[in-house]
Protein backbone atom coordinates (compact mmCIF):
# COMPACT_ATOMS: atom_id res chain seq x y z
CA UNK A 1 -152.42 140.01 87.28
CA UNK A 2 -154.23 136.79 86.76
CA UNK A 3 -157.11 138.95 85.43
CA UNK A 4 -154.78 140.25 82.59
CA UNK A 5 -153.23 136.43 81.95
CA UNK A 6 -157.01 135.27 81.74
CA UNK A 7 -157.72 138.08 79.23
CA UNK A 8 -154.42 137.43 76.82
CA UNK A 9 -155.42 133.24 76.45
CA UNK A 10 -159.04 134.10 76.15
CA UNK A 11 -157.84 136.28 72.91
CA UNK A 12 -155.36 133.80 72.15
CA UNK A 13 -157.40 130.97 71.96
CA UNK A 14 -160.18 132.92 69.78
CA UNK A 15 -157.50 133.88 67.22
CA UNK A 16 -156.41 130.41 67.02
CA UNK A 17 -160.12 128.85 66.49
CA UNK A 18 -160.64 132.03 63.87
CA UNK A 19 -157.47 130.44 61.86
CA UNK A 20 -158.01 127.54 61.59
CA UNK A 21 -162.26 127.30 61.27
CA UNK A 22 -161.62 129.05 57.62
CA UNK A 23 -163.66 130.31 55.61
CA UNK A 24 -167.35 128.51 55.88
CA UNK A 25 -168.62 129.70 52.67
CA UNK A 26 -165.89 128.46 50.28
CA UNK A 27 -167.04 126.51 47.21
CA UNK A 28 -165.40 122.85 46.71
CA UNK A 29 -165.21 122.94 42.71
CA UNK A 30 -167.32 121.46 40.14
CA UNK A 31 -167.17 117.26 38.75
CA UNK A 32 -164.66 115.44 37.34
CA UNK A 33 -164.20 116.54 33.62
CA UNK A 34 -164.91 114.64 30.72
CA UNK A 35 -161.45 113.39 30.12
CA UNK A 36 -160.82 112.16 33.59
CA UNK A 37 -158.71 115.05 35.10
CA UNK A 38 -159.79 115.95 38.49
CA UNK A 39 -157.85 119.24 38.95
CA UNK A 40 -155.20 120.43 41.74
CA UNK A 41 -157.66 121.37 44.05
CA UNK A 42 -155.53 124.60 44.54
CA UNK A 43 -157.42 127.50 45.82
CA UNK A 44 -157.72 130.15 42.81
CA UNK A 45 -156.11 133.29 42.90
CA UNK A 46 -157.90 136.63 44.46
CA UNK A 47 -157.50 139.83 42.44
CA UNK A 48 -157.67 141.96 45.35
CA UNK A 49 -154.00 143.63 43.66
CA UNK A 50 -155.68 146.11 41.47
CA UNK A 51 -154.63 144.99 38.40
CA UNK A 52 -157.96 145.75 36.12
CA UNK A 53 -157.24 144.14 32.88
CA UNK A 54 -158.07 140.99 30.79
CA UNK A 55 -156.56 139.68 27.97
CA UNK A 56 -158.34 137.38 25.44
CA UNK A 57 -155.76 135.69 23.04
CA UNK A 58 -157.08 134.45 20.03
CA UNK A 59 -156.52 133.65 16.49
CA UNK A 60 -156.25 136.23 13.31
CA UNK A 61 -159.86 136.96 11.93
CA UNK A 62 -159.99 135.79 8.57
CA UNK A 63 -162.08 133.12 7.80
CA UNK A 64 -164.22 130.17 9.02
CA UNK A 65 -165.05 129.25 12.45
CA UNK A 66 -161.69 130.90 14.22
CA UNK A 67 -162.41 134.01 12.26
CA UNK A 68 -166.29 134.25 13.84
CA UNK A 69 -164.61 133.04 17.22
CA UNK A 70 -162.08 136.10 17.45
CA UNK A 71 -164.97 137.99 16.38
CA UNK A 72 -166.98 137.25 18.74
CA UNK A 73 -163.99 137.46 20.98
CA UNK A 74 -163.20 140.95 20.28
CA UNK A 75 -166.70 142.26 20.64
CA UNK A 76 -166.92 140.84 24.10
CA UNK A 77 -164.36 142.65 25.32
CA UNK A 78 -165.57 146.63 23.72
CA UNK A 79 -168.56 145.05 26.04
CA UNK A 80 -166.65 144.50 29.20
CA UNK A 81 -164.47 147.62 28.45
CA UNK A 82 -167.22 149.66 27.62
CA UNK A 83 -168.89 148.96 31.34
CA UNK A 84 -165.95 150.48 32.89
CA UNK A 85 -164.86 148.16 35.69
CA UNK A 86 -162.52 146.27 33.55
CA UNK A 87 -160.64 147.05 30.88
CA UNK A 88 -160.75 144.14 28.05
CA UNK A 89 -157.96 143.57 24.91
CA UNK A 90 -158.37 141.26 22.42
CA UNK A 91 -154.51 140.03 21.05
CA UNK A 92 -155.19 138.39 17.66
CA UNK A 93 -152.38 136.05 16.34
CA UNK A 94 -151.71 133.43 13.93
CA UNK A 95 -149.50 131.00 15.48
CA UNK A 96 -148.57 129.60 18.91
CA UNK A 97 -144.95 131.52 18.78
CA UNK A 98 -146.51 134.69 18.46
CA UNK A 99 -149.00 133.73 21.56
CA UNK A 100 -146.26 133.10 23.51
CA UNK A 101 -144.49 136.24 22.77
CA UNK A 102 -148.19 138.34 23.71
CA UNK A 103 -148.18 136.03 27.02
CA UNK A 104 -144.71 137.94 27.76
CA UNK A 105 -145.71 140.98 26.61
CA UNK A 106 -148.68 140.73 29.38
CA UNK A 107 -146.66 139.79 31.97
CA UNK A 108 -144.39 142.58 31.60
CA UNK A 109 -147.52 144.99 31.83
CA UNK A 110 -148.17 144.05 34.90
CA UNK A 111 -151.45 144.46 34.98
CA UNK A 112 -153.70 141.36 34.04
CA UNK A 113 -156.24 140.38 35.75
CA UNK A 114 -156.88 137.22 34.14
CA UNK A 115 -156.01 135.64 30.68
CA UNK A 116 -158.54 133.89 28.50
CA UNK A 117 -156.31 131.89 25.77
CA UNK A 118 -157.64 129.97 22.95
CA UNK A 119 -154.12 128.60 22.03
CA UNK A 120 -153.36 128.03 17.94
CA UNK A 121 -150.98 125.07 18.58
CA UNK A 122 -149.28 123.27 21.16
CA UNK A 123 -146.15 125.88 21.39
CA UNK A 124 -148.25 128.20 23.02
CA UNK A 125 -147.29 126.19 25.98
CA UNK A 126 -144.62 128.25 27.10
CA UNK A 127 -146.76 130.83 26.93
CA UNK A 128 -149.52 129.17 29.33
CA UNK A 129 -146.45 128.17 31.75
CA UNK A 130 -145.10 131.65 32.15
CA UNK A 131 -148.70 132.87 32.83
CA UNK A 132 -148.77 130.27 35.78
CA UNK A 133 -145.19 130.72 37.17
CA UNK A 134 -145.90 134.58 37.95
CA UNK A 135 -149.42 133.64 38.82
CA UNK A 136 -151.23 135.09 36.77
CA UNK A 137 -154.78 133.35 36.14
CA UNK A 138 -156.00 131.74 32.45
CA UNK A 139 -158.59 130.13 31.26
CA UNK A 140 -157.47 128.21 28.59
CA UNK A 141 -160.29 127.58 26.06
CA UNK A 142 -161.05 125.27 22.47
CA UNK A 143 -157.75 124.17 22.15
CA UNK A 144 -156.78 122.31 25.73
CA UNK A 145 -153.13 121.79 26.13
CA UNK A 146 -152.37 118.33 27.68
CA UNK A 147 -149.31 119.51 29.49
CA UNK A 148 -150.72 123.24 30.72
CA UNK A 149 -154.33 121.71 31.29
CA UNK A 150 -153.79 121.31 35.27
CA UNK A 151 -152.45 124.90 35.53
CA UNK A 152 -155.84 126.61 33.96
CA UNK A 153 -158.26 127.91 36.19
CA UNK A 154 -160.26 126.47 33.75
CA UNK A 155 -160.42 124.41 30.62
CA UNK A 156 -163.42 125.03 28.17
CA UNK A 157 -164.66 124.55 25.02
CA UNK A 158 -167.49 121.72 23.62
CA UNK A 159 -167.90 118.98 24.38
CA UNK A 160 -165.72 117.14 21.22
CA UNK A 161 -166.13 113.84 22.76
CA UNK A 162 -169.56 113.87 22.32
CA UNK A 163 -168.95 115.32 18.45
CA UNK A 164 -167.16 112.15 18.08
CA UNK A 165 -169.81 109.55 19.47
CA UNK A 166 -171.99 111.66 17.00
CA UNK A 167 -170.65 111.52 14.55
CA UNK A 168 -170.06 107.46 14.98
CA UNK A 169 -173.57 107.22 16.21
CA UNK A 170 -175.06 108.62 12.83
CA UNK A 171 -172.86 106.53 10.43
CA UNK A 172 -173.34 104.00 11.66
CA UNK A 173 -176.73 104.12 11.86
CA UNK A 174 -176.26 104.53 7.90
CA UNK A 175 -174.63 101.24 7.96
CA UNK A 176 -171.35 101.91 8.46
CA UNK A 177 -170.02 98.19 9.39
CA UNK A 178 -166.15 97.11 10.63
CA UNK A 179 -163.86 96.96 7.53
CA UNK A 180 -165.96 99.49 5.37
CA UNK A 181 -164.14 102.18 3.37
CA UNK A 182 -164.03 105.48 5.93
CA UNK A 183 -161.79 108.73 4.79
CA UNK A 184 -161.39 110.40 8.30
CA UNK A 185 -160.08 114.59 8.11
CA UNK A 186 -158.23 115.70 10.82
CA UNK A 187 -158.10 119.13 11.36
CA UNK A 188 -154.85 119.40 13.25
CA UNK A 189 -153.04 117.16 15.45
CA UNK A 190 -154.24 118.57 19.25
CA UNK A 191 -156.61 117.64 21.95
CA UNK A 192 -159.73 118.98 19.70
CA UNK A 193 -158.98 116.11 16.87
CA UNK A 194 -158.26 113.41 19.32
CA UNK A 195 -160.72 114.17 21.61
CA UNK A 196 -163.14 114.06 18.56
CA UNK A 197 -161.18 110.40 18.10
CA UNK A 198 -161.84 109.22 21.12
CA UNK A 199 -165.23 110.03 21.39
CA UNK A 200 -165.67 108.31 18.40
CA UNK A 201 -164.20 105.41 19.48
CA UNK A 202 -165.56 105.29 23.01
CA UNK A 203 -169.10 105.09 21.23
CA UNK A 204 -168.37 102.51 18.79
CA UNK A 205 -166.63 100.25 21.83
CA UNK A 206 -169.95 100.56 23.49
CA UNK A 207 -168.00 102.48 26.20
CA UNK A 208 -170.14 105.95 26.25
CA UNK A 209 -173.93 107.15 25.09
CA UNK A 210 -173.78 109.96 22.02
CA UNK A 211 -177.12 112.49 23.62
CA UNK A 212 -178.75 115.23 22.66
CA UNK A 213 -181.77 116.89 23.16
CA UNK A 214 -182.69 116.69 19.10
CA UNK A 215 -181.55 113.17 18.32
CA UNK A 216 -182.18 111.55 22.39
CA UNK A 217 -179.64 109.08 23.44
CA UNK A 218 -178.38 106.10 22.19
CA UNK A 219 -175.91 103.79 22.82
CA UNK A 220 -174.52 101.17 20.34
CA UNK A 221 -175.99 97.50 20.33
CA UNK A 222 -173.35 96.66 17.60
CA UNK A 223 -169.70 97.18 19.05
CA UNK A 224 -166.24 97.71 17.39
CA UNK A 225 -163.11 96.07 18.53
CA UNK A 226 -160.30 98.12 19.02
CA UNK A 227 -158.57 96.98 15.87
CA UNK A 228 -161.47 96.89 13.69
CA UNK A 229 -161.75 100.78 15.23
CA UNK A 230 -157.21 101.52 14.07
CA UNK A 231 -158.05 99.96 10.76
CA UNK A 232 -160.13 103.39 9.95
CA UNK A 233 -157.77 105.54 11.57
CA UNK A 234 -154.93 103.61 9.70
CA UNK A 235 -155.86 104.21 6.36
CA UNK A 236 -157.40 107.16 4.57
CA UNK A 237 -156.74 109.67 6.88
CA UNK A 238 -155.06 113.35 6.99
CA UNK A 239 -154.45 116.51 8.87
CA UNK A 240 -156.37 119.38 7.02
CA UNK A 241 -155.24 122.44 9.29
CA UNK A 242 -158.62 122.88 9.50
CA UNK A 243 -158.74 124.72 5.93
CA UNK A 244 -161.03 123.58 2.70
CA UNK A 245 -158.12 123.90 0.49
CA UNK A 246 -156.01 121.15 2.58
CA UNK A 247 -159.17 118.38 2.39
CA UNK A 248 -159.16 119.25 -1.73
CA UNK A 249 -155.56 118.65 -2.06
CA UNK A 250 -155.98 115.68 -0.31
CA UNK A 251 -158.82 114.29 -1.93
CA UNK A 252 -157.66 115.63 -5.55
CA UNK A 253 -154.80 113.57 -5.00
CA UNK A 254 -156.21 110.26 -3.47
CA UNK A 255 -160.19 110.19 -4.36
CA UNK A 256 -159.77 107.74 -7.68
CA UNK A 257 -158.04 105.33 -4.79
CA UNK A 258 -161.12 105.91 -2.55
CA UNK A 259 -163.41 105.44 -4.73
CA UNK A 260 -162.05 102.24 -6.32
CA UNK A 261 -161.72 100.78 -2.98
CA UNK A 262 -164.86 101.25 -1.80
CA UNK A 263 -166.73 100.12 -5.60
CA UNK A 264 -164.46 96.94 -4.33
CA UNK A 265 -165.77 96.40 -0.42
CA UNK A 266 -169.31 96.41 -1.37
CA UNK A 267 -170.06 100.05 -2.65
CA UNK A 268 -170.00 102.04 0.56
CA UNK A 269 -168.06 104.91 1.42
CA UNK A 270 -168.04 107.08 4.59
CA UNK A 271 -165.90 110.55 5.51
CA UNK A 272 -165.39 111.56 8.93
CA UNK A 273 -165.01 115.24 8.50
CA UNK A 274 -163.64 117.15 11.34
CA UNK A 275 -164.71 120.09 10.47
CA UNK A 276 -167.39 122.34 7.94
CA UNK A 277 -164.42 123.90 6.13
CA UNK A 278 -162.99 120.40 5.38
CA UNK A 279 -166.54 119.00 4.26
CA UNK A 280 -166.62 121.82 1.73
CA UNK A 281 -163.52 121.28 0.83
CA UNK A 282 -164.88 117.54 -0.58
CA UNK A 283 -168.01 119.53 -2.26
CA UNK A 284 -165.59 121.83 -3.78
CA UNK A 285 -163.51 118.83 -5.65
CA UNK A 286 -166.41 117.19 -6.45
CA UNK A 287 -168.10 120.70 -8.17
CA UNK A 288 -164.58 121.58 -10.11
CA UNK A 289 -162.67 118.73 -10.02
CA UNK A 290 -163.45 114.86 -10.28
CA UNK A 291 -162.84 112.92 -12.94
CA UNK A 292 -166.37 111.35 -15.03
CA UNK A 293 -165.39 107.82 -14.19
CA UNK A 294 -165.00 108.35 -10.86
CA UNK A 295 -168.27 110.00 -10.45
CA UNK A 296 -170.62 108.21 -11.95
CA UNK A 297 -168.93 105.23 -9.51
CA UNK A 298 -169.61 107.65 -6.70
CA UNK A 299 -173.21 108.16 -7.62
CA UNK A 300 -173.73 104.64 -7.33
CA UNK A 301 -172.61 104.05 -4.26
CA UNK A 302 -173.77 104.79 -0.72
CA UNK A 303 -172.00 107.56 0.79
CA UNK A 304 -172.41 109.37 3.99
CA UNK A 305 -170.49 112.55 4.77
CA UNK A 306 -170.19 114.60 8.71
CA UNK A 307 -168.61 117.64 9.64
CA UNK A 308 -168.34 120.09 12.54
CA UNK A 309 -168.90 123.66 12.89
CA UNK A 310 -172.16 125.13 12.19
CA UNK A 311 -171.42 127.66 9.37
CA UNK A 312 -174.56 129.00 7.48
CA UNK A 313 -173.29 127.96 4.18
CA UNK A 314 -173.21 124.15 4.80
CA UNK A 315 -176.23 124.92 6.28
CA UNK A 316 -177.75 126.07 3.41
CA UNK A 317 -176.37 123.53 1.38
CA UNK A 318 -178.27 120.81 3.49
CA UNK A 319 -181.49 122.78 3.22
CA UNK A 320 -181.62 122.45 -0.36
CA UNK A 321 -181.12 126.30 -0.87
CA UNK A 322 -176.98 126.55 -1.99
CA UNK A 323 -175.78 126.68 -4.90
CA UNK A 324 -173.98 123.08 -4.49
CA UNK A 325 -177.43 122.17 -2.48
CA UNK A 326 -177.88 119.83 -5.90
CA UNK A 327 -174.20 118.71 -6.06
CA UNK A 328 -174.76 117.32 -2.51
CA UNK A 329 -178.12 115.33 -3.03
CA UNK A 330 -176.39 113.51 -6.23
CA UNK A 331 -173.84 112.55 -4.72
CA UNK A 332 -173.78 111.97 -1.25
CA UNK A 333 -176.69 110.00 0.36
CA UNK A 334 -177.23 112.13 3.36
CA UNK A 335 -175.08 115.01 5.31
CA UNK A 336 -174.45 116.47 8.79
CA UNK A 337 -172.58 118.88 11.27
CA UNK A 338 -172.55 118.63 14.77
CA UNK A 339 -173.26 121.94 15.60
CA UNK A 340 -170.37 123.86 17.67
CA UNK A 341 -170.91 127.64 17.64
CA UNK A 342 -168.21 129.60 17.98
CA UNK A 343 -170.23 131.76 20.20
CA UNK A 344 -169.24 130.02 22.64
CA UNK A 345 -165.74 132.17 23.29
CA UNK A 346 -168.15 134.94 24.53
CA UNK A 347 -169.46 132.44 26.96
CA UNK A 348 -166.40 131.75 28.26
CA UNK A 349 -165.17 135.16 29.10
CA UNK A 350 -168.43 135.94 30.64
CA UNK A 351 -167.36 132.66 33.35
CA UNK A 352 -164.09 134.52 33.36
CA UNK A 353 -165.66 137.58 34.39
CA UNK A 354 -167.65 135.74 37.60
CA UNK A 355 -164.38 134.50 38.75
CA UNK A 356 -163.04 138.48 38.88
CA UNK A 357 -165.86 138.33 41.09
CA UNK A 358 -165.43 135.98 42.99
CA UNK A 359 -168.65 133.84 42.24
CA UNK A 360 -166.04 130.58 41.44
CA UNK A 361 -167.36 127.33 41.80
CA UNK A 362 -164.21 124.92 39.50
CA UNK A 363 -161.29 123.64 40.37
CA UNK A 364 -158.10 124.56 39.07
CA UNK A 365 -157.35 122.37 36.42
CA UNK A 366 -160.86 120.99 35.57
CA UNK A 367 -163.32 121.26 32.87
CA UNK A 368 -166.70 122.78 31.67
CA UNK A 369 -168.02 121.20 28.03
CA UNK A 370 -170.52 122.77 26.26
CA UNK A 371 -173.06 120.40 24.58
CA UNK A 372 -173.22 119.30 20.94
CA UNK A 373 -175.85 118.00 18.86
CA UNK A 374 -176.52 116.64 15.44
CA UNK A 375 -178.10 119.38 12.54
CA UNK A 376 -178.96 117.81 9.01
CA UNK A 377 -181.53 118.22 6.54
CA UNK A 378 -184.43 117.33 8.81
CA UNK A 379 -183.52 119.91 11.71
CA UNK A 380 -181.63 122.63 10.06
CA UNK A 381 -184.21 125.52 9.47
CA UNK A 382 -184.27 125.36 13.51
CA UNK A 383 -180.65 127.23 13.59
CA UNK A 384 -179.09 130.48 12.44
CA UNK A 385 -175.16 129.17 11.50
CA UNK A 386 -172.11 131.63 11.45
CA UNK A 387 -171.22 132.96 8.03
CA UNK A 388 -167.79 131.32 7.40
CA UNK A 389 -166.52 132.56 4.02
């Protein structure tokens, strides 16, 4: 009888160290993202359930940098689908709403094996939070939401800080000074644009380096206060929706105004362009149309223009071989886009696929940034661009 009590608390004991010793090979997630969030250290899901499917929600091919992202989206998953272990859909749409109804419309399936959402506005939220409450994984990608952000497995996109300290690094290194005359497009109102703001800002406050492996790093020796730094995002600024046509309406309407203030503070002008589409959008007024007057004061003057993207057109126009390749030179004194492929959606549901296999190294809730760099006239035969129109 003792024999047999010896035997049950030797196999007792041995369950109890096998509970609580764990798991010896589990990973303990990746740094601190660039904003500062450090994640919920929750462990993520398994997909040990059988459910074989992934769903990439995206926007509506049609044009521009989305457009190539959802393209590059969609091929991705004939890829995945095509190797037979998963099964991959691409759900277009063109507004947050419509995301959120497609988040149901998953759920209901019952079969998703994780979500990869680049969201088109901030009402996709509900969307993101119904994924979570039925526990269902996402990746949440581009466009992070502030208020879903600690539910994603992971949030990814570039790095837009660093397109903002840029972006602030290179005009000012064309003399941008405090009080100048700056036009700064906004694409839209989320986490891409602000992040792109602070960024920006951070450089200019002498808080962060802008780095790249083209330009090397650089911090500022010549730092902005804080309201020297509202002042430009006071004044001549706008939310483009990310579209050509909204930075022409804009600057058809206001761009006599610009340009007379800036003949007035000592004949400098500089536009912080969000975005390629938006910096065309500027070419495109200029090309059909500016007034004479304001031209020739715009000739005269030193004026220094960014944008964002990496489309093949813009890229063309800063290599001297576009049709408004001559428009550019007269009028603006130099030109840039921090390059920001939309490529990189295929990236990111390839990391998706290594969590499905359980090669997962993040922490729920943090981030991975893709680096950024500066292309203009001097480096841009080095890169192939995305055709945007």
């Amino acid at each position: 009888m003792k024999k047999i009590l010896a035997l049950v608390l030797a196999l007792s004991l041995s369950l109890a160290l096998i509970a609580c010793g764990g798991d010896n090979n589990s990973q303990q997630g990746d740094t601190p993202n660039n904003s500062g969030s450090q994640g919920t250290n929750e462990p993520a899901p398994t997909t040990g359930d059988g459910k074989n499917t992934v769903y990439v929600l995206g926007p509506t091919p049609d044009h521009g940098w989305t457009a190539q992202a959802g393209a590059y989206a969609q091929a991705k998953c004939e890829e995945i689908t095509k190797a037979g272990q998963y099964k991959a859909t691409y759900i277009p749409a063109s507004s947050g709403e419509e995301q959120v109804d497609h988040c149901n419309t998953i759920i209901a399936n019952d079969d998703a094996a994780l979500v990869v959402m680049m969201a088109l506005d901030d009402s996709a939220q509900a969307g993101q939070e119904a994924l979570y409450a039925e526990g269902i994984p996402f990746i949440s990608f581009d466009r992070i939401i502030e208020a879903t952000e600690k539910y994603a497995i992971l949030n990814a996109s570039g790095d837009n800080w660093q397109c903002g300290a840029g972006i602030a690094y290179w005009l000012q290194k064309n003399g941008m000074q405090p009080g100048d005359t700056v036009v700064v497009l906004y694409g839209d109102n989320g986490t891409v644009c602000s992040r792109r703001q602070e960024g920006f800002e951070q450089f200019l406050r002498g808080e962060i380096e802008y780095q790249d492996k083209q330009t090397g790093s650089y911090k500022t020796t010549e730092t902005w206060t804080q309201e020297q730094l509202d002042a430009v995002f006071n004044g001549y600024t706008v939310v483009c929706n990310w579209s050509a046509d909204g930075a022409y309406n804009y600057i058809e309407q206001k761009f006599d105004e610009i340009v007379a203030a800036a003949k007035a503070n000592g004949g400098k002008l500089y536009i912080y362009s969000m975005d390629d589409e938006m910096t065309f959008g500027v070419l495109n007024y200029l090309e059909a149309g500016a007034s004479a007057a304001t031209l020739a004061d715009l000739e005269a003057m030193d004026v220094y223009i960014s944008a964002i993207g990496g489309m093949q057109e813009l890229y063309d126009v800063m290599a001297g071989s576009d049709d408004q390749s001559d428009l550019a030179k007269k009028y603006f004194d130099d030109m840039m886009s921090m390059y920001f492929s939309p490529k990189m959606m295929q990236d990111v549901i390839e990391t998706g696929m290594t969590y499905l296999t359980g090669s997962w190294n993040h922490e729920v809730g943090s981030g991975e940034y893709q680096p950024t760099w500066i292309v203009d006239a001097g480096n841009v035969s080095q890169f192939e661009g995305f055709q945007g129109h």
